[in-house]
Protein backbone atom coordinates (compact mmCIF):
# COMPACT_ATOMS: atom_id res chain seq x y z
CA UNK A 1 -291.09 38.56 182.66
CA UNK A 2 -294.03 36.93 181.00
CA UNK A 3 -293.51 34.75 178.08
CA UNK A 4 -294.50 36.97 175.08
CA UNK A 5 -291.94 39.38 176.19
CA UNK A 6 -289.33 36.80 176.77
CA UNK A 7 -289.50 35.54 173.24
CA UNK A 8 -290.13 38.85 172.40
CA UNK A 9 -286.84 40.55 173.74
CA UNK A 10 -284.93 37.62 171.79
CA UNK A 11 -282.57 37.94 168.78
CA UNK A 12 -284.13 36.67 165.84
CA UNK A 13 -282.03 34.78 162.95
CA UNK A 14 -282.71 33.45 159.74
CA UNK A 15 -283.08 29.32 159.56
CA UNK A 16 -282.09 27.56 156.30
CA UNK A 17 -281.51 24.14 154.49
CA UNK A 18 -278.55 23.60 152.21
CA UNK A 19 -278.97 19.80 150.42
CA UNK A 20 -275.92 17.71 149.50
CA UNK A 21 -277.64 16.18 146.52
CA UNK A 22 -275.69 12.93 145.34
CA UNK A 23 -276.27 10.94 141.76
CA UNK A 24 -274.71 8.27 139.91
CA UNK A 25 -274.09 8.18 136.65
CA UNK A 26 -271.49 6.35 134.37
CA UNK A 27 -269.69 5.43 136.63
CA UNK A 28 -269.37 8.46 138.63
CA UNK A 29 -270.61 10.23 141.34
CA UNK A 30 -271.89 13.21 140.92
CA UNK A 31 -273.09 16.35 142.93
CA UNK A 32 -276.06 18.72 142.01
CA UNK A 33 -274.78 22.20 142.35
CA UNK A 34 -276.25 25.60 140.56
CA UNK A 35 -274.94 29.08 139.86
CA UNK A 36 -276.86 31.21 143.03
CA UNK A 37 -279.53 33.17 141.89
CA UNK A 38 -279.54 36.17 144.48
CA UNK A 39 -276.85 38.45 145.90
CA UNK A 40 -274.82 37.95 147.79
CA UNK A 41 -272.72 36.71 145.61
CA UNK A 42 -275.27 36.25 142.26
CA UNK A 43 -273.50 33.84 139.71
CA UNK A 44 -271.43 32.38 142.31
CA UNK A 45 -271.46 28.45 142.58
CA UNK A 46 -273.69 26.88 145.05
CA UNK A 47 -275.46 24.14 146.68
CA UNK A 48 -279.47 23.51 146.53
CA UNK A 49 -281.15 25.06 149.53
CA UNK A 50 -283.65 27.53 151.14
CA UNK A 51 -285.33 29.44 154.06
CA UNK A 52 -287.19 27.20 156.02
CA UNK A 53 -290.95 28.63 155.72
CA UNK A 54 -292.87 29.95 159.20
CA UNK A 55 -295.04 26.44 159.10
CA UNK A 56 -292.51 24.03 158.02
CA UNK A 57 -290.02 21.80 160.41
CA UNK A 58 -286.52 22.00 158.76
CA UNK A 59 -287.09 17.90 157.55
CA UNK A 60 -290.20 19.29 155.67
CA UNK A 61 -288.16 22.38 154.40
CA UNK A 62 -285.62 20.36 152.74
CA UNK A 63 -287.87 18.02 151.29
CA UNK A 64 -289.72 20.55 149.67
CA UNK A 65 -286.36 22.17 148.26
CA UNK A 66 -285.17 18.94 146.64
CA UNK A 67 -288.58 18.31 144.87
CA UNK A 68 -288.72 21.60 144.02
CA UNK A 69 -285.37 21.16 142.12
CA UNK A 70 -285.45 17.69 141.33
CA UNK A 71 -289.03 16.79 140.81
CA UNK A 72 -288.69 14.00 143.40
CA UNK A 73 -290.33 12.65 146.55
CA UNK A 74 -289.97 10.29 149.14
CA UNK A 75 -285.87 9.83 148.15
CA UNK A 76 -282.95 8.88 151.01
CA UNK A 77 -282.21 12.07 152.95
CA UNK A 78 -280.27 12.27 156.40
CA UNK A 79 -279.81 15.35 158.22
CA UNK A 80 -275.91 16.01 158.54
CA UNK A 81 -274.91 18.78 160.67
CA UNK A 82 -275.69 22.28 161.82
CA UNK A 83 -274.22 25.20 160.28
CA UNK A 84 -274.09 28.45 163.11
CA UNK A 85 -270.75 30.32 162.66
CA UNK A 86 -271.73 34.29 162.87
CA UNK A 87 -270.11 35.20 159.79
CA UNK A 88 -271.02 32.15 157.20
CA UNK A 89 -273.61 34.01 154.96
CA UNK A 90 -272.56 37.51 154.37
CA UNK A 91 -276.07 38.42 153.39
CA UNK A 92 -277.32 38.21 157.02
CA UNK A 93 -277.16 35.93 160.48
CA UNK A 94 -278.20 32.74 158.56
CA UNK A 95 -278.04 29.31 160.47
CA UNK A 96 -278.29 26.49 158.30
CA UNK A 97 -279.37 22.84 158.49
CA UNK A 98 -277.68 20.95 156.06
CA UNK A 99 -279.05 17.27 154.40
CA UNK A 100 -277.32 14.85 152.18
CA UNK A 101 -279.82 13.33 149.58
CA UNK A 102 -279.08 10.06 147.66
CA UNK A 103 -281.45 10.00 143.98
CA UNK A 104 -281.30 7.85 140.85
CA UNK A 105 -280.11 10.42 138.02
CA UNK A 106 -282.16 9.05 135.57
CA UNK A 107 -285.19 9.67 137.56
CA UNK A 108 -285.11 13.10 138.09
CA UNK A 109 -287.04 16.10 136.33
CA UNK A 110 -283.46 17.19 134.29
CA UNK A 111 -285.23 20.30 132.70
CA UNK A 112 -286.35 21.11 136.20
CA UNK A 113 -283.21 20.77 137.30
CA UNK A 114 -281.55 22.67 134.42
CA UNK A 115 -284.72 25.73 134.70
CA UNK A 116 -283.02 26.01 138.02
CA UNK A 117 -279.64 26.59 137.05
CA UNK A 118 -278.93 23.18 138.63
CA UNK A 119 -275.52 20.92 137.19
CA UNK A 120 -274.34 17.93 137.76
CA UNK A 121 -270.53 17.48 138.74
CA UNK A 122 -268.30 15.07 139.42
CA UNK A 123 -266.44 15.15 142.93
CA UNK A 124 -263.34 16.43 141.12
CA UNK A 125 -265.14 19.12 138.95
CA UNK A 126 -266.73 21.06 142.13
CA UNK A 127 -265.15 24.47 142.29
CA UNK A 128 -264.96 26.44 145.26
CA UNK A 129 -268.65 27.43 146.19
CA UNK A 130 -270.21 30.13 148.79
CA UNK A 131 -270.09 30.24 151.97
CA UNK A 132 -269.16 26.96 153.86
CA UNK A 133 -271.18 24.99 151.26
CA UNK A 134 -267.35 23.20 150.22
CA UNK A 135 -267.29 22.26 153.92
CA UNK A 136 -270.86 20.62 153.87
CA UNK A 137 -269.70 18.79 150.98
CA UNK A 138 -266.66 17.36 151.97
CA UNK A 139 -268.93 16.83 155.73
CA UNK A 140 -271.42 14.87 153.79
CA UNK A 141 -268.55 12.70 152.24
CA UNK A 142 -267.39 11.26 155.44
CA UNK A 143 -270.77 10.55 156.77
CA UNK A 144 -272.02 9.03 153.60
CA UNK A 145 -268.62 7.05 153.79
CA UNK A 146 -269.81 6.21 157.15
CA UNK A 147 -272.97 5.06 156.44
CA UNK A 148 -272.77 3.24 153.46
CA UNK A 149 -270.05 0.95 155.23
CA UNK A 150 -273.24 -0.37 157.67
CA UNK A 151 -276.03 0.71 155.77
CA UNK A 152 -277.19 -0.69 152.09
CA UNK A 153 -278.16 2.31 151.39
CA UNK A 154 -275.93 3.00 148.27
CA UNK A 155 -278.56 0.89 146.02
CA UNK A 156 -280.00 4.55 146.43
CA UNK A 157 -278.15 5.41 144.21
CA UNK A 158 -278.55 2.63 141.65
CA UNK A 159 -281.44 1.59 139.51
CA UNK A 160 -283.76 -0.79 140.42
CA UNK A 161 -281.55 -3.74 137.96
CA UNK A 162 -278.09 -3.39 138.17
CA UNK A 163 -274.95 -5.63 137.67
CA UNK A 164 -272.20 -6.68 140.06
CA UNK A 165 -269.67 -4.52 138.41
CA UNK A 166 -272.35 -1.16 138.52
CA UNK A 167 -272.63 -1.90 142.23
CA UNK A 168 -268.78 -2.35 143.07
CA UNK A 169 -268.01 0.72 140.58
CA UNK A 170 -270.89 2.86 143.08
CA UNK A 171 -268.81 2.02 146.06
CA UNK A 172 -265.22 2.38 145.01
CA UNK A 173 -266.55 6.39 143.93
CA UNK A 174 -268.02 6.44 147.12
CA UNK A 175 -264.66 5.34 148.77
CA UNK A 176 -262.32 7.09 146.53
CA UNK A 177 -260.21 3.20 146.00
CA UNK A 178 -260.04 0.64 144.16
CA UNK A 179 -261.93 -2.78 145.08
CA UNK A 180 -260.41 -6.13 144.49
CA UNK A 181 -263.45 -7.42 142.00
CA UNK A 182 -263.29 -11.18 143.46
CA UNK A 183 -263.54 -10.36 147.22
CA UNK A 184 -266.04 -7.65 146.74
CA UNK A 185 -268.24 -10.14 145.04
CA UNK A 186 -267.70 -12.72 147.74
CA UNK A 187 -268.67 -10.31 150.11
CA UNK A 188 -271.60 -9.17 148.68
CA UNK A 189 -273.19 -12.06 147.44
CA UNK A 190 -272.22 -13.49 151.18
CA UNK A 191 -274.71 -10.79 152.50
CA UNK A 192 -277.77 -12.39 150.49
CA UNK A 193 -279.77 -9.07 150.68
CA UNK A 194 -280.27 -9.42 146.45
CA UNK A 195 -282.24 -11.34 144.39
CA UNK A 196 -280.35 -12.79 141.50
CA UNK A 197 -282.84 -12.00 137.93
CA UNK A 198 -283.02 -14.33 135.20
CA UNK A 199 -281.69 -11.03 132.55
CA UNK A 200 -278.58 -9.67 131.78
CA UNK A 201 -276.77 -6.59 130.68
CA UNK A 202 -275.11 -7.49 127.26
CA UNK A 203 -273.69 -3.89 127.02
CA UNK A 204 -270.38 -4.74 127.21
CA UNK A 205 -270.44 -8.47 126.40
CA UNK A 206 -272.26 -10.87 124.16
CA UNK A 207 -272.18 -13.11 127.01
CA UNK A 208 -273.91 -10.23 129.05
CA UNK A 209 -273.58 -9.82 133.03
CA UNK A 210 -276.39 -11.21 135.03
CA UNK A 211 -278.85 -8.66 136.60
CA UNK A 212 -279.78 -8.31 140.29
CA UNK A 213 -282.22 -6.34 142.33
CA UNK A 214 -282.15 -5.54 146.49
CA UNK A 215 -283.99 -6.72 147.83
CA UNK A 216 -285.33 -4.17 151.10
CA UNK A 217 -287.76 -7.39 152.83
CA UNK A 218 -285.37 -9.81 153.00
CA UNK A 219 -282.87 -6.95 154.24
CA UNK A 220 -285.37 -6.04 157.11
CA UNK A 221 -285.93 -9.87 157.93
CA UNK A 222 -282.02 -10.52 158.35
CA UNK A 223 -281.62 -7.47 160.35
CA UNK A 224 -283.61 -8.84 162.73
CA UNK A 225 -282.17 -12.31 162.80
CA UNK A 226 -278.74 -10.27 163.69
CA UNK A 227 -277.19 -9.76 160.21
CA UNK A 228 -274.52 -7.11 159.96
CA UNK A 229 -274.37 -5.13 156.91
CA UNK A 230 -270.50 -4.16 156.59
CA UNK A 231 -269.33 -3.62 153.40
């Protein structure tokens, strides 16, 4: 059998990316779900996603989907997990590669987001959506979990100037618990991956809370030396 009739002779299935899209805002985190467009199951709740395109790798496919929702490029995305079980889309034989995506809320194109029917929910608001896409959610919570434990990369999430209390607020959403305020801040500041700004947020106080900013070089040149983000 040559190879045209090989490939030929084999079943063919639709590939697709779903994207876990996570924000912070207030306080919260938040996930960017829309009401689904297309039947099956038009008006349902879903996540972001697409078919990946004839040219495109699936990396490509789901960065084009979150820009094409979002407005944004070059933003923290990890490939979680493949999706394969025969009977998850009921609109055909759909295998789907999902991604978890970390933005800055206030960044985003929010009437792009909104043209697309896109929300943003906190974990406790999501309602049941189609498909497995509940099961990629609560998939990307454990490896996001995971990862920011090792990995600094919840200042994703944050803006560029941030306080102490915004940062330990980011990770006690991310782990669902409260964080005793002293020892996070000894731990944190025992990392010296931030650089400490002369400004401060007087939001809350008249006194204000001084500012700080991470500092990705001086992350890179520790990592090197042997430092071991854990937080």
């Amino acid at each position: 059998m040559n190879a045209a009739s090989f490939y030929a002779q084999a079943p063919k299935h639709l590939v697709a990316v779903d994207c876990i899209i996570f924000g912070f805002d207030e306080g919260k985190l938040k996930l960017l779900v829309m009401k689904r467009k297309v039947a099956p199951m038009a008006g349902e709740w879903s996540l972001v996603g697409g078919f990946v395109q004839s040219e495109e790798s699936t990396d490509e496919a789901a960065a084009r989907v979150l820009k094409h929702t979002t407005g944004l490029e070059n933003i923290y995305m990890d490939q979680l997990h493949c999706y394969g079980e025969v009977s998850r889309d009921t609109g055909a034989r759909v295998i789907s590669v999902a991604y978890y995506a970390l933005i800055r809320i206030k960044e985003h194109d929010l009437p792009l987001a909104q043209e697309h029917g896109a929300h943003w929910l906190e974990l406790h608001e999501i309602p049941a959506l189609i498909f497995d896409h509940n099961r990629m959610i609560n998939d990307a919570l454990v490896q996001l979990r995971n990862n920011a434990h090792f990995h600094p990369i919840g200042f994703e999430l944050l803006p560029e100037k941030f306080t102490l209390s915004q940062l330990r607020s980011l990770y006690e959403e991310i782990y669902q618990k409260t964080l005793d305020k002293r020892n996070f801040r000894k731990k944190i500041l025992s990392l010296d991956v931030m650089e400490k700004l002369e400004e401060k947020d007087k939001t809350s106080s008249k006194k204000g809370a001084h500012l700080y900013r991470f500092d990705p070089a001086r992350y890179e040149a520790l990592m090197r030396k042997g430092l071991v983000f854990e937080l």
